[in-house]
Every structure is written in structure tokens, then in C-alpha cells.
N, C-alpha and C. Protein backbone atom coordinates (compact mmCIF):
# COMPACT_ATOMS: atom_id res chain seq x y z
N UNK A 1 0.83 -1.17 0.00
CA UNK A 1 0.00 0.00 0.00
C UNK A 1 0.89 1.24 0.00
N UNK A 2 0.99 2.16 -0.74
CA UNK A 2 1.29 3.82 -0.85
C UNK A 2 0.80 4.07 0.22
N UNK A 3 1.96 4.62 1.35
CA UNK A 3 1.79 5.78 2.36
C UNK A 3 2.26 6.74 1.55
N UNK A 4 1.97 7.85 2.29
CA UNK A 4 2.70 9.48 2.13
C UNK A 4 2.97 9.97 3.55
N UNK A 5 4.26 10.29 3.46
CA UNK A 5 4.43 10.43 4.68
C UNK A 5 5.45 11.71 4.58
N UNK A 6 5.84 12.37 5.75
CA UNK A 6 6.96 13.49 6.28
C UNK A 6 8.03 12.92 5.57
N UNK A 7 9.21 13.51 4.97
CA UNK A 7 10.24 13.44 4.52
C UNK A 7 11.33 13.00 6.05
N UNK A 8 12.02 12.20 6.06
CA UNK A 8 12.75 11.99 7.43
C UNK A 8 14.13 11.90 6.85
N UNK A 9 15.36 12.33 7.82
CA UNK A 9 16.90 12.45 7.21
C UNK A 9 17.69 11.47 6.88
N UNK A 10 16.70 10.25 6.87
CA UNK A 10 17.45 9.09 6.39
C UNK A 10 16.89 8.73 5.23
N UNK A 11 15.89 9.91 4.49
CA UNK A 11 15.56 9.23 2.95
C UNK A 11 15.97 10.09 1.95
N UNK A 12 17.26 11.13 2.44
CA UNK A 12 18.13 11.77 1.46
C UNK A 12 18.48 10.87 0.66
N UNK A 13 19.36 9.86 0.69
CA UNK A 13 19.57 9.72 -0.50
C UNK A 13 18.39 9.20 -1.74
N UNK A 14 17.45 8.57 -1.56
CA UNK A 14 16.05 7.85 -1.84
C UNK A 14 16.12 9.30 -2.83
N UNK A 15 15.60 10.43 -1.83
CA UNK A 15 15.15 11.45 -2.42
C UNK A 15 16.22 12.58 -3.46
N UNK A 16 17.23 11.87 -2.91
CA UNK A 16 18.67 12.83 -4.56
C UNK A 16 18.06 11.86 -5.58
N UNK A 17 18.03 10.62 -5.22
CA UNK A 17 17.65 9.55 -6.14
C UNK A 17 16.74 10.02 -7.64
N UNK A 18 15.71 10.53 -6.91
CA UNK A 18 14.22 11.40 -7.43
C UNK A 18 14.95 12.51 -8.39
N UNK A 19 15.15 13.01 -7.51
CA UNK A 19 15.96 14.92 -7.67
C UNK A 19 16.53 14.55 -8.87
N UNK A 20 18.01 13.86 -9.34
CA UNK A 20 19.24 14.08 -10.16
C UNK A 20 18.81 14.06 -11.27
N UNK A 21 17.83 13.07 -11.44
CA UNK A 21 17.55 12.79 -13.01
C UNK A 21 16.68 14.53 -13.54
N UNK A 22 16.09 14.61 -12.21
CA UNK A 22 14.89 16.01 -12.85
C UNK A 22 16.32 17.49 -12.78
N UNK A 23 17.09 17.13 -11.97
CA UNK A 23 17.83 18.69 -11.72
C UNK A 23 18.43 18.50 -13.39
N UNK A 24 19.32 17.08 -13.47
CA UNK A 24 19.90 17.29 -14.24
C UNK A 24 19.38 17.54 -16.03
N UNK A 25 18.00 17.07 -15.94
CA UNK A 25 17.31 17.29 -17.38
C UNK A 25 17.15 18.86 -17.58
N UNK A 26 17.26 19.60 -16.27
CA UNK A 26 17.04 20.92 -16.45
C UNK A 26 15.72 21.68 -16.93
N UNK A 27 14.44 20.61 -17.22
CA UNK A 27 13.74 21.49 -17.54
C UNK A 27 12.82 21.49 -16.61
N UNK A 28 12.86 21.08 -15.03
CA UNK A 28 11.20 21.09 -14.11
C UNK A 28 11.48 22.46 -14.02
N UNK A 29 13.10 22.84 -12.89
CA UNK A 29 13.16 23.51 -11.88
C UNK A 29 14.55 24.50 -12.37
N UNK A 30 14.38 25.78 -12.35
CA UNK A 30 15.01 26.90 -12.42
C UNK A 30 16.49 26.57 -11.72
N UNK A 31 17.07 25.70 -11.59
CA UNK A 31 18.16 25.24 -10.78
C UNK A 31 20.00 24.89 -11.70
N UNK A 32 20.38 24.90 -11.09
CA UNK A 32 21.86 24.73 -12.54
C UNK A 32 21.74 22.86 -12.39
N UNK A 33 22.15 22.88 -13.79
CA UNK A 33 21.46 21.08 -13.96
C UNK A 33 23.30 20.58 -13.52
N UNK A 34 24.47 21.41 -13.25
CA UNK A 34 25.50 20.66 -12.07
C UNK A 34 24.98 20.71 -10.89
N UNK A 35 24.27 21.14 -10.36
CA UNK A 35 23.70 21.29 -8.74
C UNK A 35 24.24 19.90 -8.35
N UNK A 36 25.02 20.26 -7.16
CA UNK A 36 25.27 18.68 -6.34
C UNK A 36 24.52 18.53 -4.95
N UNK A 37 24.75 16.99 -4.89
CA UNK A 37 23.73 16.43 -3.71
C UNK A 37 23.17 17.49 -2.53
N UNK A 38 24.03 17.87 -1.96
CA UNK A 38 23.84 18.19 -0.86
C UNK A 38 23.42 19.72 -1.38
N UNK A 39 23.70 20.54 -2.32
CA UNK A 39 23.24 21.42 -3.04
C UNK A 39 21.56 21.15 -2.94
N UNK A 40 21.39 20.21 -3.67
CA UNK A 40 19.58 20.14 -4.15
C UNK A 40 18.97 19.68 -2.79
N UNK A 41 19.59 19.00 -2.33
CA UNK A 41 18.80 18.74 -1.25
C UNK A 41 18.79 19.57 -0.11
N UNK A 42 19.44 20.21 0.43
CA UNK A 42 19.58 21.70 0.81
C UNK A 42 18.23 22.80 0.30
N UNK A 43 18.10 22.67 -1.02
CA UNK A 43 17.51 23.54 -2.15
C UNK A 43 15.94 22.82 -1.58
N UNK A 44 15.94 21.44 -1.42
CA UNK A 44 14.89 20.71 -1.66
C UNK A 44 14.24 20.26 0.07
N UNK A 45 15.03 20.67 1.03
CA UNK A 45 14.27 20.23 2.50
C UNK A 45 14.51 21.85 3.27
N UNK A 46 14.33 23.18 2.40
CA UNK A 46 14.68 23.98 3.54
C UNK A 46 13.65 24.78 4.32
N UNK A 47 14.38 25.23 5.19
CA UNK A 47 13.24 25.74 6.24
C UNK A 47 12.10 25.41 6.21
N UNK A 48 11.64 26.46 4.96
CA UNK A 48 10.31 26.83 4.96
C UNK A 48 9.47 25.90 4.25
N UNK A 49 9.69 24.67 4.17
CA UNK A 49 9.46 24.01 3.21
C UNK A 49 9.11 22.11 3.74
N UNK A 50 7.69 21.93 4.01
CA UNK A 50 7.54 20.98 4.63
C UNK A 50 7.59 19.76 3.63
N UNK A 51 8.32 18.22 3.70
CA UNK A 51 8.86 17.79 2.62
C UNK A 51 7.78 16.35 2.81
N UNK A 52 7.53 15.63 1.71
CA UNK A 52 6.68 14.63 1.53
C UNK A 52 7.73 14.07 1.12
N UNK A 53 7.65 12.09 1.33
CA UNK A 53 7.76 11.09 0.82
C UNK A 53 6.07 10.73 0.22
N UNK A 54 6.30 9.42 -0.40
CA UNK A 54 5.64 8.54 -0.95
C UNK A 54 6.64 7.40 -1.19
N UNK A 55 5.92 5.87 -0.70
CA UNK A 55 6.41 5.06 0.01
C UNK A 55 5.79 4.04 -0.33
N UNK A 56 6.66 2.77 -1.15
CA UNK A 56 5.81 1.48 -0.66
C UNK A 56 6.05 0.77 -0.29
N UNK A 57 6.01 -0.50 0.36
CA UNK A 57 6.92 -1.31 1.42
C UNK A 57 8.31 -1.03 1.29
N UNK A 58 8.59 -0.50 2.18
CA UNK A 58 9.86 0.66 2.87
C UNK A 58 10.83 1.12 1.41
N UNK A 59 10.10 1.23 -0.02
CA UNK A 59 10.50 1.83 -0.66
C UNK A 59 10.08 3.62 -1.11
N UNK A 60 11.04 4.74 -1.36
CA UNK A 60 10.25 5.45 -1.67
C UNK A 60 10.51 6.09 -2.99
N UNK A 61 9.19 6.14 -3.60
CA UNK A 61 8.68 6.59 -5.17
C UNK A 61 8.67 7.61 -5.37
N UNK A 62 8.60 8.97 -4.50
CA UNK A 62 8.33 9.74 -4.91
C UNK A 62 8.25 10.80 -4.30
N UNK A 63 8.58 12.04 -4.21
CA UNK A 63 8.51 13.03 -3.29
C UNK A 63 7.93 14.50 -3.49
N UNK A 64 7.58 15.19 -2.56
CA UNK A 64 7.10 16.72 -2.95
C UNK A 64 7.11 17.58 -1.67
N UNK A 65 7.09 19.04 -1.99
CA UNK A 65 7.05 19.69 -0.60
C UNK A 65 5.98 20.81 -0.73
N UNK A 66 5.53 21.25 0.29
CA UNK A 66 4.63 22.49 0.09
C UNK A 66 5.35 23.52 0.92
N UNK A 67 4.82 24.86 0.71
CA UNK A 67 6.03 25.91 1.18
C UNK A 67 4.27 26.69 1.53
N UNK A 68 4.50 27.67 1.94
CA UNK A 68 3.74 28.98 2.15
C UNK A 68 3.86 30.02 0.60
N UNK A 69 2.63 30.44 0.08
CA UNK A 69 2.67 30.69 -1.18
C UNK A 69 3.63 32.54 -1.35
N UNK A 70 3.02 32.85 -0.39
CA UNK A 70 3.43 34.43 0.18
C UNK A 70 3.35 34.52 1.67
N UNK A 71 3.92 35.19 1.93
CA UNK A 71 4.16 35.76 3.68
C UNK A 71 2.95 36.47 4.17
N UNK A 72 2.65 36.78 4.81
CA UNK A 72 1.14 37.49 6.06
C UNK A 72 0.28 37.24 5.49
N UNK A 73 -0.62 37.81 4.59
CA UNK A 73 -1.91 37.31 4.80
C UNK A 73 -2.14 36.56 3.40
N UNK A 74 -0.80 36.38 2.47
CA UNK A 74 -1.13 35.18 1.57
C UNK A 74 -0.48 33.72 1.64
N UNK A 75 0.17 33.55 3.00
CA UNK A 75 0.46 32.52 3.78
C UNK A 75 -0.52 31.21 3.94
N UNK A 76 -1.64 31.63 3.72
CA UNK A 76 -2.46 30.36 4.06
C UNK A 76 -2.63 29.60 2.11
N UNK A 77 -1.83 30.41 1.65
CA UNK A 77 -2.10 29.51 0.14
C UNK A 77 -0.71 28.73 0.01
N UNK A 78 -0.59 27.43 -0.54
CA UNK A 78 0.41 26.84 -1.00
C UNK A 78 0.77 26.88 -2.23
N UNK A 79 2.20 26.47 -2.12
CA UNK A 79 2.94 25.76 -3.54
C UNK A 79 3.19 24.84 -3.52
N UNK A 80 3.60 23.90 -4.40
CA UNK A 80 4.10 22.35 -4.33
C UNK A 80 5.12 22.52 -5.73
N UNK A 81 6.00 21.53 -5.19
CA UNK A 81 7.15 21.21 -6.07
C UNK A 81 7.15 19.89 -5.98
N UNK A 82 7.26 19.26 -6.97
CA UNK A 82 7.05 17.31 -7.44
C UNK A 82 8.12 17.53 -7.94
């Protein structure tokens, strides 16, 4: 069964896994397609930025995060990055 669950610091690599192929095709995300590991993933778990897995027996498929769309009172809208 597909959980979705919180991103946790032991599914970095799972999740560069995801990342390299998309940084490096260059066309999702506004990012330099050399970006290294700890670069994107840095880029990809920060602060403000609450991080999803997707998971199936203790594998994971797939990831995304939602952020706050704007600050004070357009805060309650999201973004997502897949």
C-alpha cells in the first residue's frame, strides 16, 4: 500500500535519487542542472518548506514539498514542487 508520509533524514539519498535525473534534465526547476547532492537537497528540504515522501513497502517513489505561497496574509495559500 502507498503511504505518504513526512520526509525523514534518512531518505536523502532515496530522495537525490528522485531529484538528479529532474535537476539534471534541467527542464522542471530553475536550478543549474551541475547542482550537487547536498546542493539540491539543501535547495529541496529547507526551512520553509515541509517535505513529503511517498512510500511502498519501505520503498520510496516519490517526493514533494509544500512551502507557504506568500508571507502574512497570503500565507495560508500553497505551492508544491514534485
Amino acid at each position: 500500500m502507498l503511504a505518504i508520509r513526512l520526509a525523514l533524514e534518512r531518505d536523502a539519498d532515496a530522495v537525490w535519487g528522485i531529484l538528479e535525473p529532474v535537476i539534471r534534465a534541467g527542464e522542471t526547476y530553475a536550478l543549474s542542472q551541475d547542482l550537487k547532492r547536498d546542493q539540491a537537497l539543501e535547495y529541496w528540504t529547507s526551512e520553509e518548506k515541509e517535505v513529503f515522501v511517498a512510500e511502498e513497502e519501505g520503498v520510496v517513489l516519490g517526493t514533494y514539498y509544500l512551502r507557504a505561497n506568500q508571507h502574512g496574509g497570503g500565507a495560508m495559500w500553497r505551492t508544491a514542487g514534485m
